[in-house]
C-alpha atoms as a PDB file:
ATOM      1  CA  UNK A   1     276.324 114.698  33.934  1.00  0.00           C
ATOM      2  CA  UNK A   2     278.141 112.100  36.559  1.00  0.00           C
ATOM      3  CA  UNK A   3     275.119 109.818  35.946  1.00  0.00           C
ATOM      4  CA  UNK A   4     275.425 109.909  32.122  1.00  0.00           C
ATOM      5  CA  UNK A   5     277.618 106.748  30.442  1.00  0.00           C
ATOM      6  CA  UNK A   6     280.557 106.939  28.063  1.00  0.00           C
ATOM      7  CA  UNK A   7     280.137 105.334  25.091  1.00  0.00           C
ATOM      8  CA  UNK A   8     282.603 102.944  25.827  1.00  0.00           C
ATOM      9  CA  UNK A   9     280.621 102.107  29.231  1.00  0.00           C
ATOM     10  CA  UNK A  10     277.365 101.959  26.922  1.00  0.00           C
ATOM     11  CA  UNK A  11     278.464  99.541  24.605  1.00  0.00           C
ATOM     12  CA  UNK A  12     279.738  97.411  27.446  1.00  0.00           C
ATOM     13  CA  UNK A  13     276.308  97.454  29.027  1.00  0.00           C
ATOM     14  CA  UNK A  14     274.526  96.785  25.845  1.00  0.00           C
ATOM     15  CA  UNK A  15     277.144  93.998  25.505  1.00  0.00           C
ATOM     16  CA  UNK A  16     278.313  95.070  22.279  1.00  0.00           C
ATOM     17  CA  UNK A  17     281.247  96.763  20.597  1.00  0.00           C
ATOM     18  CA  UNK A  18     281.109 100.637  20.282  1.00  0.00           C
ATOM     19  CA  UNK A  19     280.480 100.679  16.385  1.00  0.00           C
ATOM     20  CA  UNK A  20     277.439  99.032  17.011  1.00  0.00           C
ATOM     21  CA  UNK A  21     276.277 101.798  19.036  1.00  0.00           C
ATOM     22  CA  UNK A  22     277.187 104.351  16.957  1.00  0.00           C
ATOM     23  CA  UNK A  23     275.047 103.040  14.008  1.00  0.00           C
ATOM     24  CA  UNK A  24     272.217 102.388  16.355  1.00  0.00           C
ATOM     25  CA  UNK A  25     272.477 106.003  17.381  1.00  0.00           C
ATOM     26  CA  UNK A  26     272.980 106.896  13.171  1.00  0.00           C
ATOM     27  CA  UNK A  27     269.611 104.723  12.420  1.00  0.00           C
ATOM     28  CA  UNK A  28     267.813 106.724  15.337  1.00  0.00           C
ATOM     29  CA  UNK A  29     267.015 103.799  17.601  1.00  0.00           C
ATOM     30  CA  UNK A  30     268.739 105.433  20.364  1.00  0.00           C
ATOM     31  CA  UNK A  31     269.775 109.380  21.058  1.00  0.00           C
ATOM     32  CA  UNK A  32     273.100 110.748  22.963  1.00  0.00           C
ATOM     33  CA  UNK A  33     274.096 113.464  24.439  1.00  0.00           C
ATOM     34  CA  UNK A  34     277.101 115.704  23.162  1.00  0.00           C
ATOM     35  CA  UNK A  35     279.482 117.301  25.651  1.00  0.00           C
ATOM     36  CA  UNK A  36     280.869 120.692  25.242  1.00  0.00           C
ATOM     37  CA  UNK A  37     283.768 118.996  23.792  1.00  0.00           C
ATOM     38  CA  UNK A  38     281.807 117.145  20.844  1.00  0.00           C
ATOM     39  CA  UNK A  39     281.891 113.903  23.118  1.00  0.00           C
ATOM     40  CA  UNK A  40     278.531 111.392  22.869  1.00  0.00           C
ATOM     41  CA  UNK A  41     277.666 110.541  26.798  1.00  0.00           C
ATOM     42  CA  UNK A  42     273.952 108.122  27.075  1.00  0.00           C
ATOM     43  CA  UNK A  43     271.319 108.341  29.469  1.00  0.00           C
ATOM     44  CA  UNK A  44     271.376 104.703  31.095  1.00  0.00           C
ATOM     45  CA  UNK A  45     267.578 104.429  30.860  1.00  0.00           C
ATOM     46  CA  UNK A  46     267.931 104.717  27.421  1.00  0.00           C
ATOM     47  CA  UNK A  47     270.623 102.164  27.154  1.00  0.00           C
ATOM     48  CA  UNK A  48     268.239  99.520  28.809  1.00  0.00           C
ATOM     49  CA  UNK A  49     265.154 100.459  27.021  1.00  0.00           C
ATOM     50  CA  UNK A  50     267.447  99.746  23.712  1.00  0.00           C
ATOM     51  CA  UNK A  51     268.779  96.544  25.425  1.00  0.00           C
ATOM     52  CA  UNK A  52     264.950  95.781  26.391  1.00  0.00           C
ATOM     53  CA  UNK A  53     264.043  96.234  22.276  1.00  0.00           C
ATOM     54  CA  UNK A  54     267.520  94.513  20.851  1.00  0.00           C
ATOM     55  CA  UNK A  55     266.109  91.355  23.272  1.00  0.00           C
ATOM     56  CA  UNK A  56     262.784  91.193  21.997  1.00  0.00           C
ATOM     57  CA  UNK A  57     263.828  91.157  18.524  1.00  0.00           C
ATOM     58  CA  UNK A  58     266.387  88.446  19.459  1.00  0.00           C
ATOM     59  CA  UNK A  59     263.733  85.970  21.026  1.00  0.00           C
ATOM     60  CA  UNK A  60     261.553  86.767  18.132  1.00  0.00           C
ATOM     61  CA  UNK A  61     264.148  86.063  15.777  1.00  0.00           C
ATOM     62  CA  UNK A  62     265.499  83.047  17.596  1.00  0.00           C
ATOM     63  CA  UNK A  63     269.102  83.822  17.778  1.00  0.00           C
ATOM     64  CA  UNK A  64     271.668  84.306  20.071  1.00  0.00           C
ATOM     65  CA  UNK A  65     272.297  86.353  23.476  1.00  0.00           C
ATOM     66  CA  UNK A  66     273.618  88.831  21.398  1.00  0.00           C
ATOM     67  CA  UNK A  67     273.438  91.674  18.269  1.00  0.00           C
ATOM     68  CA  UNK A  68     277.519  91.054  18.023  1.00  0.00           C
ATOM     69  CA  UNK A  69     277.259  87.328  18.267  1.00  0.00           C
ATOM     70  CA  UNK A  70     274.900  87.435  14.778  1.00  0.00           C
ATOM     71  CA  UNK A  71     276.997  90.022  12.838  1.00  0.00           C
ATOM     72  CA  UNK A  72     280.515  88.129  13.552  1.00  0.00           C
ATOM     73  CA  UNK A  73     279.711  85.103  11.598  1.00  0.00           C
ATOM     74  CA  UNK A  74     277.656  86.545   8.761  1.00  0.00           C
ATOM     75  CA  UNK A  75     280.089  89.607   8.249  1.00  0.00           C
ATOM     76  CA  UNK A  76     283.157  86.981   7.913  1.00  0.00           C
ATOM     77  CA  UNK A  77     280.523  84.600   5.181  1.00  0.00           C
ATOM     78  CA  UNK A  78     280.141  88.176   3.387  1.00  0.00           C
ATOM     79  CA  UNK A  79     283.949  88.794   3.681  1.00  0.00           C
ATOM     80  CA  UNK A  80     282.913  92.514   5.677  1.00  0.00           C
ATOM     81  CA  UNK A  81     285.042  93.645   8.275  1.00  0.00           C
ATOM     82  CA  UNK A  82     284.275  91.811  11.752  1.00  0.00           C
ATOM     83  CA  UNK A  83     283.793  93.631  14.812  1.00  0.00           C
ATOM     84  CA  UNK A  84     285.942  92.926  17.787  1.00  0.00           C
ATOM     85  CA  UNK A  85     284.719  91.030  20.582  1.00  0.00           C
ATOM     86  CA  UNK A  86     286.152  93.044  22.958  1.00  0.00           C
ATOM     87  CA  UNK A  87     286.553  96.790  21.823  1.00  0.00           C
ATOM     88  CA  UNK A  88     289.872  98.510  23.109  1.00  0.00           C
ATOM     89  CA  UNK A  89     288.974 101.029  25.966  1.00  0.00           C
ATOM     90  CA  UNK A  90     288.366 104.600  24.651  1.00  0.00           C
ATOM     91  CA  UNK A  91     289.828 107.635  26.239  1.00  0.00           C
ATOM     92  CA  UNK A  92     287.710 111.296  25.565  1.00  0.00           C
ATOM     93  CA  UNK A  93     288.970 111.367  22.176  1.00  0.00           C
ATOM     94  CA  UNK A  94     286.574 108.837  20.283  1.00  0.00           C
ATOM     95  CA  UNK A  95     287.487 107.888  16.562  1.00  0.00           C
ATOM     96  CA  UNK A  96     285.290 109.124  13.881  1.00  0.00           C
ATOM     97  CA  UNK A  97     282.586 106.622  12.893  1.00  0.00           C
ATOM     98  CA  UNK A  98     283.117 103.737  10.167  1.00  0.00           C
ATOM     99  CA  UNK A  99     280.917 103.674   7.316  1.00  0.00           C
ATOM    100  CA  UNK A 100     277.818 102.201   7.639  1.00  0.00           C
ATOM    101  CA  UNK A 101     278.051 100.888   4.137  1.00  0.00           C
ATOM    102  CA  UNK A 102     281.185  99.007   5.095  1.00  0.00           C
ATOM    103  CA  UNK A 103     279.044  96.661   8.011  1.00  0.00           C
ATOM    104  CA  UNK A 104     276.455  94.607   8.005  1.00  0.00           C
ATOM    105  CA  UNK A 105     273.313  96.118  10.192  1.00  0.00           C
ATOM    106  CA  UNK A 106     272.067  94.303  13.413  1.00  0.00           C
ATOM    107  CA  UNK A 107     268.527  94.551  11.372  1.00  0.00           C
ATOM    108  CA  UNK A 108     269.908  92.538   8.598  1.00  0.00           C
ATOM    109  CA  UNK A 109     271.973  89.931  10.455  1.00  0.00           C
ATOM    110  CA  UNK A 110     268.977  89.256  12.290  1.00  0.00           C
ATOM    111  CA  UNK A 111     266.811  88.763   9.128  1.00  0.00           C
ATOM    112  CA  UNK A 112     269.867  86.698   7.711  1.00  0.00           C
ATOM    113  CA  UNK A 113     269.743  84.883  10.707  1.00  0.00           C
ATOM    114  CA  UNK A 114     266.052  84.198  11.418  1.00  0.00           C
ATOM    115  CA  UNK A 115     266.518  83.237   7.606  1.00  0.00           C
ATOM    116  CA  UNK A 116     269.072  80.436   8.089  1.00  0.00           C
ATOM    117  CA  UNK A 117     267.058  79.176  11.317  1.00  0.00           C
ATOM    118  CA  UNK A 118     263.982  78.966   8.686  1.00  0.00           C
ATOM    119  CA  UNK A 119     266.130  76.813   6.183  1.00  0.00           C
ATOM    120  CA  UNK A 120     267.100  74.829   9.307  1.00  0.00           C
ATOM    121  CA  UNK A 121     263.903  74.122  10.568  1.00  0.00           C
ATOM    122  CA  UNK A 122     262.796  72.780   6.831  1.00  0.00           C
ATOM    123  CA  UNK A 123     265.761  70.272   6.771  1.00  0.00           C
ATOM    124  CA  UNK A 124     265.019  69.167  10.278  1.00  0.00           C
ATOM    125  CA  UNK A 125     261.277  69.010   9.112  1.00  0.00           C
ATOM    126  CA  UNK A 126     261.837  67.102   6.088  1.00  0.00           C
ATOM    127  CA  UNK A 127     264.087  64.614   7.567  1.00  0.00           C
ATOM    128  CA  UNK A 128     261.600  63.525  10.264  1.00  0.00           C
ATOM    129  CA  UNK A 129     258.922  63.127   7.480  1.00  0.00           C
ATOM    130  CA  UNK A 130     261.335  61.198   6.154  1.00  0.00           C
ATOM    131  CA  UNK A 131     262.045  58.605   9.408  1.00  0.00           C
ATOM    132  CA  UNK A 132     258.403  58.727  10.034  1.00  0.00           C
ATOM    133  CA  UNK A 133     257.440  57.596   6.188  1.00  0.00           C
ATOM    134  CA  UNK A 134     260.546  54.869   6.444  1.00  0.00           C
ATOM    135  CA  UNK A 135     258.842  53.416   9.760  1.00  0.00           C
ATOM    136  CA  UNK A 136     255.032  53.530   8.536  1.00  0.00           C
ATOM    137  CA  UNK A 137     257.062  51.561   5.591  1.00  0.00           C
ATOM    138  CA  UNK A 138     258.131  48.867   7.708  1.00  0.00           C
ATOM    139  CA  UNK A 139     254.821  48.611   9.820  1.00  0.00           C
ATOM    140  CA  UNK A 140     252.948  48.309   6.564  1.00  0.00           C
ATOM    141  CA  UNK A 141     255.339  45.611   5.584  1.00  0.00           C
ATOM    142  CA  UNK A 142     254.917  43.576   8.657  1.00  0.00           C
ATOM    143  CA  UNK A 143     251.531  43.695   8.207  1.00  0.00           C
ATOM    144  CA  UNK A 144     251.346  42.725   4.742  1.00  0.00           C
ATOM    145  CA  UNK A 145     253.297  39.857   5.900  1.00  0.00           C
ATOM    146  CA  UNK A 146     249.824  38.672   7.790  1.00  0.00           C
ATOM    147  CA  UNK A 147     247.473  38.936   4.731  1.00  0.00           C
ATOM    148  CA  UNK A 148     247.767  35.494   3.383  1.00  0.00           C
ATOM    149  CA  UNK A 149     248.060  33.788   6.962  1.00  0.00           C
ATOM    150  CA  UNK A 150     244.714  32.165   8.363  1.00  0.00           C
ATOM    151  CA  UNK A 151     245.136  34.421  12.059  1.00  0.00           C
ATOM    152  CA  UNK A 152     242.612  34.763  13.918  1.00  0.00           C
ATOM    153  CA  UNK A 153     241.700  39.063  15.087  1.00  0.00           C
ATOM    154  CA  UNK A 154     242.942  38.833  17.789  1.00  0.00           C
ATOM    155  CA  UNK A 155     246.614  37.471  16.584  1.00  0.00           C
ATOM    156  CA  UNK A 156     246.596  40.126  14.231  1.00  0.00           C
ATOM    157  CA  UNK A 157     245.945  42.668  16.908  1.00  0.00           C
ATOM    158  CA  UNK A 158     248.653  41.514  18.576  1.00  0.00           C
ATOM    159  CA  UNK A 159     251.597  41.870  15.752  1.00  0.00           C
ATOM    160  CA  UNK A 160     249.549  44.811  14.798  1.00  0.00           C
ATOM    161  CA  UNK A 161     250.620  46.172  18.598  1.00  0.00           C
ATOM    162  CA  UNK A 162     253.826  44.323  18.376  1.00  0.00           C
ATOM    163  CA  UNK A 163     255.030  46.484  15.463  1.00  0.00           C
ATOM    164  CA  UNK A 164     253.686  49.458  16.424  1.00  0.00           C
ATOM    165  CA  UNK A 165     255.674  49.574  20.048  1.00  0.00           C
ATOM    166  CA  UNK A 166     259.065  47.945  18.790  1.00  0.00           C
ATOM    167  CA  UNK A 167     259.487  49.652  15.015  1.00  0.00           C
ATOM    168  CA  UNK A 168     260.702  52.764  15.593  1.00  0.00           C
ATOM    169  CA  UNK A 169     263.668  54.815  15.195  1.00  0.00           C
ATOM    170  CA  UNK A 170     265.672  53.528  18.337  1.00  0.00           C
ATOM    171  CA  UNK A 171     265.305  49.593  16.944  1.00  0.00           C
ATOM    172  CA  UNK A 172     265.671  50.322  13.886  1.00  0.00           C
ATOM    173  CA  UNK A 173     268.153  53.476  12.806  1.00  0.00           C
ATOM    174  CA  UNK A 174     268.374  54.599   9.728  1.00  0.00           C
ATOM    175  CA  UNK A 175     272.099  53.613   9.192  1.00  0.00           C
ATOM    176  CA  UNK A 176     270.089  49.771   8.924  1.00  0.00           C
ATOM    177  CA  UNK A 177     269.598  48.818   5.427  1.00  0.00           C
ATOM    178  CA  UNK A 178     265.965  48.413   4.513  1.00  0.00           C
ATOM    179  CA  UNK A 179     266.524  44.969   3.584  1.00  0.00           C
ATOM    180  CA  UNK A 180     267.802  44.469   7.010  1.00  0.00           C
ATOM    181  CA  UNK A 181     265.389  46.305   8.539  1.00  0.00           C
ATOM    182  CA  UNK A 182     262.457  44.135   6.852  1.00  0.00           C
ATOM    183  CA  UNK A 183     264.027  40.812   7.853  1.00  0.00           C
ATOM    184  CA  UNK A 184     263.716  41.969  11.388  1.00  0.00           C
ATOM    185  CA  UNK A 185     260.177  42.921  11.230  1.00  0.00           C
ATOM    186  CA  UNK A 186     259.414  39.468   9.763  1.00  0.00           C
ATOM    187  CA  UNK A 187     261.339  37.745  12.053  1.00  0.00           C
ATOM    188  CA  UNK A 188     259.552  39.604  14.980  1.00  0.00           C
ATOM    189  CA  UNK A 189     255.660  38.633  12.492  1.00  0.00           C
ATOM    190  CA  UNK A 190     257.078  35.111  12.227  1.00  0.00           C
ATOM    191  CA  UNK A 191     257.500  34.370  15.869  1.00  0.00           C
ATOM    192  CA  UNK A 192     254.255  35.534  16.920  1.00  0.00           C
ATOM    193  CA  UNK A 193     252.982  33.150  14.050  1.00  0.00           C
ATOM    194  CA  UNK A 194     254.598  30.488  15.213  1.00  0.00           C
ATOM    195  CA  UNK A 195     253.279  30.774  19.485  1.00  0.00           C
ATOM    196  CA  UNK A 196     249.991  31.068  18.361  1.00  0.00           C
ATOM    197  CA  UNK A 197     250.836  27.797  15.793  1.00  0.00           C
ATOM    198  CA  UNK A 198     252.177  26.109  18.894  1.00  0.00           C
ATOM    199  CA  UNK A 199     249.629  26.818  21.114  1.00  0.00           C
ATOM    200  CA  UNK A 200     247.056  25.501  18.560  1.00  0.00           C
ATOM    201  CA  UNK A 201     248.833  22.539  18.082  1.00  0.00           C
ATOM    202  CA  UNK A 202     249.018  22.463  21.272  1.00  0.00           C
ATOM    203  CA  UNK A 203     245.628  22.208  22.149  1.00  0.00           C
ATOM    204  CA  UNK A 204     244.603  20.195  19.102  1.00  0.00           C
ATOM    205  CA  UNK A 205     246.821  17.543  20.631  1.00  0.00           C
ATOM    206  CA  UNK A 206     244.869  17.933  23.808  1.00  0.00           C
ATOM    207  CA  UNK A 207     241.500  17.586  22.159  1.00  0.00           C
ATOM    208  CA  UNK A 208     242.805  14.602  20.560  1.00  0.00           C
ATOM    209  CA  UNK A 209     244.194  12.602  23.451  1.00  0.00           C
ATOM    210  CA  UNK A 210     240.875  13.669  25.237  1.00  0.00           C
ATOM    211  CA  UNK A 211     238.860  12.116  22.479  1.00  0.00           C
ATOM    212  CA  UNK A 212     241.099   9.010  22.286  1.00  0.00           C
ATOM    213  CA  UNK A 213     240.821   8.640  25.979  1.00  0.00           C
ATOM    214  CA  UNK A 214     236.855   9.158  25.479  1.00  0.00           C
ATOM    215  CA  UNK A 215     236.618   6.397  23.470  1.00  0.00           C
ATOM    216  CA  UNK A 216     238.644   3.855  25.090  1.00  0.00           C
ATOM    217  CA  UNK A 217     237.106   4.123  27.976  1.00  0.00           C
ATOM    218  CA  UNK A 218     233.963   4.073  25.990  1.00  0.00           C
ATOM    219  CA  UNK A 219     234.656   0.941  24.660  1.00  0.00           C
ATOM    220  CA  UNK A 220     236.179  -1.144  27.455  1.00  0.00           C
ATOM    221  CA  UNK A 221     232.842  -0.030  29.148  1.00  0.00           C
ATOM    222  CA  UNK A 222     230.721  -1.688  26.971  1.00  0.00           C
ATOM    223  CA  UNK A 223     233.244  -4.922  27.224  1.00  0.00           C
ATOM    224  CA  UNK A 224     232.535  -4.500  30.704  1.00  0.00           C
ATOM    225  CA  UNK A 225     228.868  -4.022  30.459  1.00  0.00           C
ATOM    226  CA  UNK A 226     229.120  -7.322  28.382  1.00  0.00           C
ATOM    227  CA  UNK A 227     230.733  -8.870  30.646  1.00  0.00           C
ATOM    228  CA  UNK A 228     228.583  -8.661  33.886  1.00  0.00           C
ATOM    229  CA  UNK A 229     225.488  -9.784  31.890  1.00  0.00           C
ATOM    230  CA  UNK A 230     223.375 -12.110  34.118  1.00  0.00           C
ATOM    231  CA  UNK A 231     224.506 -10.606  37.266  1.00  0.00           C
ATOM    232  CA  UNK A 232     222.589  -9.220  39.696  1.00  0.00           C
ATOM    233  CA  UNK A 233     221.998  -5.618  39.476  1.00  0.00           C
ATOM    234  CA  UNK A 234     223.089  -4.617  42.491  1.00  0.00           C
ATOM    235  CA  UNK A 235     226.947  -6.456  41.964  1.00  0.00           C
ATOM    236  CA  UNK A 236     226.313  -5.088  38.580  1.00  0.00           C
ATOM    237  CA  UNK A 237     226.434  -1.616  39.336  1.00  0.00           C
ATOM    238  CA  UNK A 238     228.559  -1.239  41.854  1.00  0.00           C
ATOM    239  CA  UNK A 239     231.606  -3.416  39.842  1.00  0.00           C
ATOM    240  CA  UNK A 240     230.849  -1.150  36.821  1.00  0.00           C
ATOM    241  CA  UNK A 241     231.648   1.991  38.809  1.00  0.00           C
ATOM    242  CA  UNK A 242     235.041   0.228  40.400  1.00  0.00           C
ATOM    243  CA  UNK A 243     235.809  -0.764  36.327  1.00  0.00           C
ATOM    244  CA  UNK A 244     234.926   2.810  35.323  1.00  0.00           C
ATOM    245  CA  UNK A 245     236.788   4.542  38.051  1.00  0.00           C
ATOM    246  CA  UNK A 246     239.685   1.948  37.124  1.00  0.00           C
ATOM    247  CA  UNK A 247     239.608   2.945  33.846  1.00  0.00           C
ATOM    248  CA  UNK A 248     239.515   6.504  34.476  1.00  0.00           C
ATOM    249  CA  UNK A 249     242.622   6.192  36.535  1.00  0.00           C
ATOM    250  CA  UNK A 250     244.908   4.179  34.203  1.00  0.00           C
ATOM    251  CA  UNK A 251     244.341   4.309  30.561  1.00  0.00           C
ATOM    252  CA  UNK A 252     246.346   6.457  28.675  1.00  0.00           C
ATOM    253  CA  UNK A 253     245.710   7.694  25.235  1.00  0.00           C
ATOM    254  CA  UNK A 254     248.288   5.984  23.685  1.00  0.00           C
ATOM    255  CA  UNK A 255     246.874   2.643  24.982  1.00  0.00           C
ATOM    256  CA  UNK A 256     244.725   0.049  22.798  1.00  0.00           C
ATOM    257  CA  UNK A 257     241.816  -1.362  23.534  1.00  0.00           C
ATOM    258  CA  UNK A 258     243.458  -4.739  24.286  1.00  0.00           C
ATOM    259  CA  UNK A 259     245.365  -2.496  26.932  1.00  0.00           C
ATOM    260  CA  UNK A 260     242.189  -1.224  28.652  1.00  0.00           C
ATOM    261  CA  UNK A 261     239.940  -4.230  28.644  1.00  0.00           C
ATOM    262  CA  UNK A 262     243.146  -5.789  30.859  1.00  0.00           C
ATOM    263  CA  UNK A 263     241.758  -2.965  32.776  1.00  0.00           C
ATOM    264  CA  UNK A 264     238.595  -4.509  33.031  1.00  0.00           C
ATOM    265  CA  UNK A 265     239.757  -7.955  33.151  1.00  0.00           C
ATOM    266  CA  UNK A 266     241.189  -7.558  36.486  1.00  0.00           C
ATOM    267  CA  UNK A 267     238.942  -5.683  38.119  1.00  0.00           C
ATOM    268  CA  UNK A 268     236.409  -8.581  37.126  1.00  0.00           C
ATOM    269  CA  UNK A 269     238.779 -11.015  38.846  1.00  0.00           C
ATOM    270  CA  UNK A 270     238.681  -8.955  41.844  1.00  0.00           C
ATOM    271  CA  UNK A 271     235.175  -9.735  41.851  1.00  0.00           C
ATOM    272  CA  UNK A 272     235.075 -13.376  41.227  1.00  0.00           C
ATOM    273  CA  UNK A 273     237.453 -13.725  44.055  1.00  0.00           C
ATOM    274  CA  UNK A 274     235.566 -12.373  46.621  1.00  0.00           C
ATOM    275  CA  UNK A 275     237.529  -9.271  47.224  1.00  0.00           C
ATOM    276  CA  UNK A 276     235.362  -6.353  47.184  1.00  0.00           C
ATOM    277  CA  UNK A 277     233.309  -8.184  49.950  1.00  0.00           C
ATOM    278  CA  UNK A 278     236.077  -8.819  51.754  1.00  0.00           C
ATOM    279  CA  UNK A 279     236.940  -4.940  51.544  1.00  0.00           C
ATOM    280  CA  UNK A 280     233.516  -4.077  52.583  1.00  0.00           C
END
C-alpha cells in the first residue's frame, strides 16, 4: 500500500486539481483503490498511463499543457464554477464529490477548445487570402501600367521581376491606402521606363553623332580627293591618309563642313611647304 498515491498526490502528478480526478475516475478513464476506511489511493502506473492519454488528446487537440488550463477559461465564459489552480492539501478525510453536472468535462473543453482553434485558423486563413489577393492587385496594376508603353520583352521582364520581389506585405502594409499603395508601384514602373528611355536616347544620340561624324569626314574627303587632282599618285596617297587620319582625329560632330575642310586645308599646306619630306 506504501507505493499507492493519495489522491491529493495524484492530482498533483497529473497536474490537475483533485475534482478533475474524481470525474475521470466517475467516467471510468481511470480506477482507484478504496482503503478500509472508504479512502481512494491510485496505482502510479495508472496515473501516467492517464497522463500518457490526457497528452495525446492535448497535441491532437492543439491546446495547452494542461486539462485544467482548458476548463478555467471556458467554465468562467459559461459562468460554471472554476476549479482552483492550486487545490488545498487534503488530509484522510476527502470531501464528497461535486456534481458532475455542475462542471464542464475535460472531453468537452477540449472539443470547445479544438473548436475555437478551428474558428481561429479560418480568420487567420481568410486574412492571408486577403493580403495575398491585395498584392496580386497591385502587381496586376503595375503591369497594366506597361500595356500601352512600346517596351521591349525584356523591359517588361524586368518590372515584371521588379514588382514581383519589392510588392509585398513588408513594402507595402496593409495600414497603406490602396491609392497610396498604387502610386508607389507606378512610381517604381515609371522609373524603370524612364532608364531604359534614357539609355535609348542615349544611344540614339550616339548613332547620330557617329553618322554626323561619318559624313563629315566623308565629305571633306572628297574636298580632299578634289583637291590633290593632278598629283602624282604616290604624294597622292600618302597626303590623303595624313588628311584622313587628320580628320579622324579632330572633327567633332558638332562641326560644319567649313570646319573640317580647314582640316584639310592645312594639312595641304603642310604639303606644299615641303614638310612631310622634311619629316621623312
Amino acid at each position: 500500500m506504501g507505493q499507492l498515491l493519495t489522491i491529493g498526490q495524484a492530482a498533483d502528478r497529473l497536474g490537475v486539481s483533485v475534482d478533475v480526478l474524481r470525474a475521470a475516475e466517475d467516467r471510468g478513464e481511470i480506477k482507484s483503490i478504496r482503503t478500509s476506511g472508504g479512502h481512494r489511493r491510485f496505482h502510479p502506473k495508472d496515473i501516467d498511463a492517464l497522463q500518457r492519454k490526457w497528452s495525446g488528446v492535448r497535441a491532437a487537440a492543439r491546446v495547452g499543457p494542461s486539462p485544467e488550463s482548458i476548463v478555467r477559461p471556458l467554465a468562467r465564459a459559461l459562468r460554471l464554477p472554476v476549479q482552483r489552480s492550486h487545490p488545498e492539501p487534503i488530509d484522510e478525510f476527502e470531501e464528497e464529490p461535486v456534481s458532475l453536472g455542475e462542471r464542464v468535462t475535460i472531453r468537452e473543453a477540449e472539443r470547445a477548445a479544438a473548436a475555437q482553434l478551428a474558428v481561429e485558423a479560418k480568420a487567420r486563413q481568410e486574412a492571408a487570402d486577403t493580403e495575398r489577393k491585395r498584392l496580386l492587385e497591385l502587381k496586376e496594376y503595375g503591369q497594366e501600367l506597361m500595356r500601352w508603353t512600346f517596351l521591349p520583352p525584356q523591359i517588361k521582364a524586368e518590372v515584371v521581376a521588379d514588382l514581383e520581389a519589392n510588392v509585398t506585405a513588408q513594402r507595402f502594409p496593409s495600414w497603406v491606402p490602396e491609392y497610396q499603395a498604387r502610386d508607389f508601384v507606378k512610381a517604381r514602373v515609371d522609373a524603370i521606363v524612364k532608364r531604359h528611355q534614357d539609355d535609348e536616347d542615349r544611344k540614339s544620340k550616339e548613332e547620330q553623332e557617329e553618322r554626323r561624324l561619318d559624313a563629315l569626314i566623308s565629305s571633306a574627303m572628297t574636298y580632299a580627293r578634289l583637291k590633290t587632282l593632278g598629283w602624282d599618285s604616290d604624294d597622292q596617297r600618302v597626303a590623303l591618309g595624313d588628311i584622313e587620319r587628320a580628320l579622324d582625329e579632330e572633327v567633332e560632330a558638332d562641326w560644319s563642313d567649313s570646319d573640317a575642310r580647314r582640316v584639310v586645308e592645312e594639312e595641304l599646306a603642310d604639303w606644299e611647304e615641303g614638310e612631310p619630306d622634311a619629316e621623312d
